[in-house]
Protein backbone atom coordinates (compact mmCIF):
# COMPACT_ATOMS: atom_id res chain seq x y z
CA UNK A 1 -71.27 58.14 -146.32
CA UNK A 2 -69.08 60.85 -147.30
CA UNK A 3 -68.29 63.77 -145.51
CA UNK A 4 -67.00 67.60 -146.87
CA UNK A 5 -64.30 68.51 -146.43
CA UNK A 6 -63.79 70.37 -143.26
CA UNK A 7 -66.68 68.83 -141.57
CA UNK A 8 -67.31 65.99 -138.64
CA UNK A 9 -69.19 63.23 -137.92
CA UNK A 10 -69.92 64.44 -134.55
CA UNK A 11 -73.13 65.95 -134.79
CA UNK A 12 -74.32 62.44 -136.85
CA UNK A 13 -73.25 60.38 -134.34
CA UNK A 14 -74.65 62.17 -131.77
CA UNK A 15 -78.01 61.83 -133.25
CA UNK A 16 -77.68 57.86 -132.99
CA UNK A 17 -76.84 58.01 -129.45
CA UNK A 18 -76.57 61.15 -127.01
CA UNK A 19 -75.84 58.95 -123.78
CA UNK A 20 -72.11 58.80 -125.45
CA UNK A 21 -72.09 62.75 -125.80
CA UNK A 22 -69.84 62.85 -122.42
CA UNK A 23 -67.24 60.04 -123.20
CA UNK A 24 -67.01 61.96 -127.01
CA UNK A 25 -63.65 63.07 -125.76
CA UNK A 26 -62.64 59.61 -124.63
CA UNK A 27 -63.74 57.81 -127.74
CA UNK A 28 -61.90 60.42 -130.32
CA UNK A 29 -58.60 59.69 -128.16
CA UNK A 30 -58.93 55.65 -128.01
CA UNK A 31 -59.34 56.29 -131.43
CA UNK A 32 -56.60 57.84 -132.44
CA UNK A 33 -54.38 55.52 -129.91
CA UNK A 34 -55.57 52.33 -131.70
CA UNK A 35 -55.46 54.72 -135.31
CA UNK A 36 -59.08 53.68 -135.59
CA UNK A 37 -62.04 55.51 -137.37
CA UNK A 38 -64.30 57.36 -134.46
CA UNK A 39 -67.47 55.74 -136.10
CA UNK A 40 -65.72 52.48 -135.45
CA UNK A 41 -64.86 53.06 -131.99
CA UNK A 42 -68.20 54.76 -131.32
CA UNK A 43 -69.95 51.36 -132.68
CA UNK A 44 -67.91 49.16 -130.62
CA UNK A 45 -68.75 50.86 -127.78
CA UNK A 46 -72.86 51.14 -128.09
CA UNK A 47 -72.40 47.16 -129.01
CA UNK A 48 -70.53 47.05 -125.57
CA UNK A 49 -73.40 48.31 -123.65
CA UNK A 50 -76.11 46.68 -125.77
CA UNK A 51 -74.24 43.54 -124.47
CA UNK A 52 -73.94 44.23 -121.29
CA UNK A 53 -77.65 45.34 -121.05
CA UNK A 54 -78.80 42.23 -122.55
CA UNK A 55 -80.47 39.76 -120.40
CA UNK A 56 -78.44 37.00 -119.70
CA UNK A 57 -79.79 33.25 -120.29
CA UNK A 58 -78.92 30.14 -118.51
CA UNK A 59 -79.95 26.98 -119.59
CA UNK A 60 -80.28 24.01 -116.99
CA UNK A 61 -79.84 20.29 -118.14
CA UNK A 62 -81.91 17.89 -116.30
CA UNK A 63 -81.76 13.97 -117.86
CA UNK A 64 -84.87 13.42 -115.57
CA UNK A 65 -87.61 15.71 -113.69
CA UNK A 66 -86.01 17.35 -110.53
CA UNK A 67 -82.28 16.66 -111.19
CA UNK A 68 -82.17 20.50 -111.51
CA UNK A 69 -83.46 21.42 -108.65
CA UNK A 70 -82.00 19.14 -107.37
CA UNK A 71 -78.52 19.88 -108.51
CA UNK A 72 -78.97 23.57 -108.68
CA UNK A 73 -82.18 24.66 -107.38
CA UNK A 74 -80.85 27.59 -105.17
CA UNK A 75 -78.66 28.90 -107.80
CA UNK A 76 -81.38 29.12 -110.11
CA UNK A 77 -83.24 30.90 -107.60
CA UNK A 78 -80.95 33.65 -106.70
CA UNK A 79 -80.74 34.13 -110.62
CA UNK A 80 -84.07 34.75 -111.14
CA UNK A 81 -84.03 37.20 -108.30
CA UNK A 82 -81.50 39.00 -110.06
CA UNK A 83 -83.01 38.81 -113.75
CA UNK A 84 -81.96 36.19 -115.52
CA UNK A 85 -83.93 34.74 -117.70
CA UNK A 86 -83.34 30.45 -116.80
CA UNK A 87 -84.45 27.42 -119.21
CA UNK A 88 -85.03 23.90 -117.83
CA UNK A 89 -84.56 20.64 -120.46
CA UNK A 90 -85.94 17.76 -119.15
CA UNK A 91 -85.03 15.08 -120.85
CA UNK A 92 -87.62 12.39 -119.16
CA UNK A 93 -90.30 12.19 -117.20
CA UNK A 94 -90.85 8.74 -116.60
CA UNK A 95 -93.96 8.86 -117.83
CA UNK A 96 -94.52 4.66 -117.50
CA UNK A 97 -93.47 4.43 -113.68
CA UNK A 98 -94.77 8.23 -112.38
CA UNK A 99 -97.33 9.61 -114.64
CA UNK A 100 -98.12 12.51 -112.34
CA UNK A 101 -93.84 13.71 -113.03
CA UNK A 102 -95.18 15.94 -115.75
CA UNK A 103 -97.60 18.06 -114.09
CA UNK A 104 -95.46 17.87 -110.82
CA UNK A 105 -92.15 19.21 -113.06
CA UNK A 106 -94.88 21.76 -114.40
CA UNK A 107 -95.50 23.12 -110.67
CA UNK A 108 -91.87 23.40 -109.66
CA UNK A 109 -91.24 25.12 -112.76
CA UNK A 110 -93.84 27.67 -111.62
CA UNK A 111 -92.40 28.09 -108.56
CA UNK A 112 -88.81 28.57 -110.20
CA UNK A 113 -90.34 31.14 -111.72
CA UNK A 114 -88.17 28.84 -115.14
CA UNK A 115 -89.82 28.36 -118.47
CA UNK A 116 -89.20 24.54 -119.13
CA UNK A 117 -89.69 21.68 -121.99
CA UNK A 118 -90.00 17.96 -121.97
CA UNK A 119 -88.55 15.66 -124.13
CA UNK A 120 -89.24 11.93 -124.61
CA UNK A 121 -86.02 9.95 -123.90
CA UNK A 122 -86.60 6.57 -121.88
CA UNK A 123 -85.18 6.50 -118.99
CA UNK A 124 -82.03 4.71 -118.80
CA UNK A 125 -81.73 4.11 -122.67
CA UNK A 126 -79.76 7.21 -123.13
CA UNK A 127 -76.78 5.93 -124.03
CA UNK A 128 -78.91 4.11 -126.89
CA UNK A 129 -80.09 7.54 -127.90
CA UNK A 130 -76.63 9.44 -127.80
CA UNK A 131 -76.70 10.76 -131.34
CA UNK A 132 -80.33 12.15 -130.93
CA UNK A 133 -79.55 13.45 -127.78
CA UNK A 134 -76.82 15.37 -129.22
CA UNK A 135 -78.80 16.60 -132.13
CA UNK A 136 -81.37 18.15 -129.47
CA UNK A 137 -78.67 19.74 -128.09
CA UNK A 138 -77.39 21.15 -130.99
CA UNK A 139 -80.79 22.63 -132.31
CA UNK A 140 -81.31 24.29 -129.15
CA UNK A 141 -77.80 25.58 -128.90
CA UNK A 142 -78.45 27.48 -132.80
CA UNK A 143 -81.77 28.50 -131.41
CA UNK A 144 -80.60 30.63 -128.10
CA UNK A 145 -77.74 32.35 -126.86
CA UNK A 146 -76.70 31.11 -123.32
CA UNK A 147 -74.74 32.67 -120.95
CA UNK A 148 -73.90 29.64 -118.88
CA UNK A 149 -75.25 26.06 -119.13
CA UNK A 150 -75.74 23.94 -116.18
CA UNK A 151 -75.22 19.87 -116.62
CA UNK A 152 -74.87 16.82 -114.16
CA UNK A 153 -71.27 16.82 -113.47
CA UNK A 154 -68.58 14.79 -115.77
CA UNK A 155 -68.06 12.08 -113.03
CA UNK A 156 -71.88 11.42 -112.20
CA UNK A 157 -72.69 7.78 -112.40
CA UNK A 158 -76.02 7.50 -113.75
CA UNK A 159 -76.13 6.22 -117.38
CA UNK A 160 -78.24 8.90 -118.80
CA UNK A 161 -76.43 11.79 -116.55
CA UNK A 162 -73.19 10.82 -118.39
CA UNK A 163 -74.54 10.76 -121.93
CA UNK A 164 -76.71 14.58 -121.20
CA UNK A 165 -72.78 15.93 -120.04
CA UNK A 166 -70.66 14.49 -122.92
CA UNK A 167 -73.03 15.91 -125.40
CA UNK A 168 -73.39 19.02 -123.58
CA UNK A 169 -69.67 19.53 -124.25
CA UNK A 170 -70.09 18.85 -127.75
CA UNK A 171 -73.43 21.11 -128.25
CA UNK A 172 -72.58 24.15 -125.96
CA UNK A 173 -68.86 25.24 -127.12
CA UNK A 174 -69.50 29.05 -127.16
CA UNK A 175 -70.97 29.41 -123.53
CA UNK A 176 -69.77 28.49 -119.79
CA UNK A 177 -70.60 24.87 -118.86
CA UNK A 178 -70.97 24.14 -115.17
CA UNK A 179 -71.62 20.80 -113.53
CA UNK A 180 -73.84 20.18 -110.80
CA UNK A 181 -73.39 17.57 -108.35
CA UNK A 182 -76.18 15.14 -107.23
CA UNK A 183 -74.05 13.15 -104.20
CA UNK A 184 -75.72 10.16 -104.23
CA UNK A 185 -74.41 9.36 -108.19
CA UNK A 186 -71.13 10.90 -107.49
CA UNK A 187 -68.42 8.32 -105.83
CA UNK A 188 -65.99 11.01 -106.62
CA UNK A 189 -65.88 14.60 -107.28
CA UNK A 190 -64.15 17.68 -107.76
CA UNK A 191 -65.92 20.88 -106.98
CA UNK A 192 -64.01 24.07 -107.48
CA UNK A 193 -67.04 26.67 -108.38
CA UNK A 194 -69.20 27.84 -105.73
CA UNK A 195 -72.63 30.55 -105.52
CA UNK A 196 -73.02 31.72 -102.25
CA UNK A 197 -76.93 31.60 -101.45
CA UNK A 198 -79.25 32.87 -98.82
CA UNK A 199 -82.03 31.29 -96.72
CA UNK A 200 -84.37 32.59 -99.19
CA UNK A 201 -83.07 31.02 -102.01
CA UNK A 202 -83.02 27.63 -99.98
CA UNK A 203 -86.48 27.90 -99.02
CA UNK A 204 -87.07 28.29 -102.77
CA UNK A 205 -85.25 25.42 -103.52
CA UNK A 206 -87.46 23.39 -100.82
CA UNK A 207 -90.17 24.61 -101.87
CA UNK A 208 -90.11 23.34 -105.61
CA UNK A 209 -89.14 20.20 -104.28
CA UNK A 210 -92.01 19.75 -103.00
CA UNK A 211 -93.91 19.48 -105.50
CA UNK A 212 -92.41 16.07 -106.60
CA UNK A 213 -94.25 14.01 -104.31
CA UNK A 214 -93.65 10.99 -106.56
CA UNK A 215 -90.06 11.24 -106.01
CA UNK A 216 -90.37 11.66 -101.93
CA UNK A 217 -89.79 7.52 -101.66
CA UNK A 218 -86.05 7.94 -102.61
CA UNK A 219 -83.99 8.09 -99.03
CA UNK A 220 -81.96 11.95 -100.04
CA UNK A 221 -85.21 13.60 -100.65
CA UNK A 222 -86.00 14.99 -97.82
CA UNK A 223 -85.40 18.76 -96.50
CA UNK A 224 -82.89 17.72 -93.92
CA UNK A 225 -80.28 16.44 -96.78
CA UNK A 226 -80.85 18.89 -99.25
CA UNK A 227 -80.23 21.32 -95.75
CA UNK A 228 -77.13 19.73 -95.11
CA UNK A 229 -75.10 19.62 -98.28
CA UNK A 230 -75.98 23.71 -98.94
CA UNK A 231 -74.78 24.33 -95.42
CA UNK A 232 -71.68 22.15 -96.56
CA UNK A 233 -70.69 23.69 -99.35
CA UNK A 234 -71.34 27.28 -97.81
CA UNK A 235 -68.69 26.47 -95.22
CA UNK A 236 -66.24 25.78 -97.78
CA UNK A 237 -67.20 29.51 -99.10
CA UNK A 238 -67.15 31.28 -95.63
CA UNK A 239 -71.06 31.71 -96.81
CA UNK A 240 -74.31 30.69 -95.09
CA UNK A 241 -75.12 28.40 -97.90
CA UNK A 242 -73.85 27.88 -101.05
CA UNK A 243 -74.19 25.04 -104.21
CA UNK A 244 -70.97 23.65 -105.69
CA UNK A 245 -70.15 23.16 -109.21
CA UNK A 246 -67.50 21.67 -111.52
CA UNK A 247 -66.18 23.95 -114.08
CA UNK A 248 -66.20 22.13 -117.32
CA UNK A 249 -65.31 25.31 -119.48
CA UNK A 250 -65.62 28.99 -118.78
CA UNK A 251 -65.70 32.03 -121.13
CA UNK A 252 -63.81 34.52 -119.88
CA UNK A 253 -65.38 36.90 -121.73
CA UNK A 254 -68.44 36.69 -120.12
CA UNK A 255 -66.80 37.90 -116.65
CA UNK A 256 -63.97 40.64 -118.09
């Protein structure tokens, strides 16, 4: 577009967005600082806010039905409460030894308030399925933008835990990648990112649980232990409760 001479783009721009009519003054002198054009700076700064108005996405990696809530079930909780919009990969449900994990995943999904999928890895064999694994990964990473994505951590035990992580690293390399810890599978491990959570977000957590009565067998499902290692890491926060995470990789501009 070309303008006559003598003339501004002011009352254009305004057109596209009045919101920025008050910061006009701000915007001409950021431009001339950084000897921009004014439609430039005014574009930068509507993408700004688009961004930060956007809904942001987590995606949650579970290798098996409940590892997420297990891992990170408060967390995803409190997100939902404050509008995130949270995916959960399965990659197995098991379907040979527990053929009531689907519909039970399907119920604590519900209660998550989580959209979900299922894949069909065999349990165990992941390590055998690596490369399509990975290429799961990658499809969904080209398919949504994710704010943060939440994986068993790098020092978890478990076969198929291990394999869901190292891909992770390799799918998601434009996002935050957080690792959540699952004690019993974790001989050692370093935690240094914690989410402070609230009684609600526990009972939420407790709650989806529950659904997985398949799973109530194994000796840390119970709501005492789950109890106990929130209330642990929420002491290390000076919080009521809290859930602890590894920090794989953060984006930093994500947060500033």
């Amino acid at each position: 577009m070309v303008w006559k001479k003598g003339q501004k783009p002011e009352q254009y721009l305004f057109t596209i967005t009045e919101e920025f009519a008050t910061d006009w003054k701000i915007l001409k002198q950021r431009a001339k600082k950084n000897n921009q054009n004014i439609s430039e700076v005014l574009r930068d700064s509507v993408n700004s806010k688009n961004e930060y108005s956007r809904k942001k996405k987590a995606l949650v990696l579970s290798p098996h039905t409940d590892d997420a809530e297990l891992g990170c079930g408060g967390t995803i909780a409190k997100m939902i409460e404050e509008g995130w919009e949270v995916h959960i990969i399965y990659f197995s449900a098991v379907a040979e030894r527990y053929p009531n994990l689907v519909e039970e995943a399907a119920k604590s999904s519900k209660i998550m308030g989580v959209t979900h999928e299922i894949l069909d890895f065999y349990t165990r064999f992941f390590p055998r399925d690596r490369q399509d694994i990975l290429q799961a990964l990658y499809d969904h990473s080209k398919s949504i933008q994710y704010d943060v994505v939440f994986t068993p951590t790098t020092t978890d035990i478990h076969q198929d835990h291990g394999v869901v992580t190292e891909e992770a690293k390799r799918a998601f390399r434009n996002c935050t990648l957080l690792g959540y810890e699952l004690p019993w599978n974790n001989l050692t491990v370093s935690l240094n990112c914690f989410i402070p959570l609230k009684e609600r977000h526990i009972k939420k957590k407790i709650l989806a649980l529950d659904c997985y009565d398949s799973q109530k067998h194994n000796p840390y499902f119970n709501e005492k232990f789950f109890r106990s290692v929130v209330k642990m890491r929420g002491i290390q926060l000076a919080s009521d409760f809290a859930e602890g995470f590894e920090t794989i990789k953060v984006r930093l501009d994500q947060i500033i």
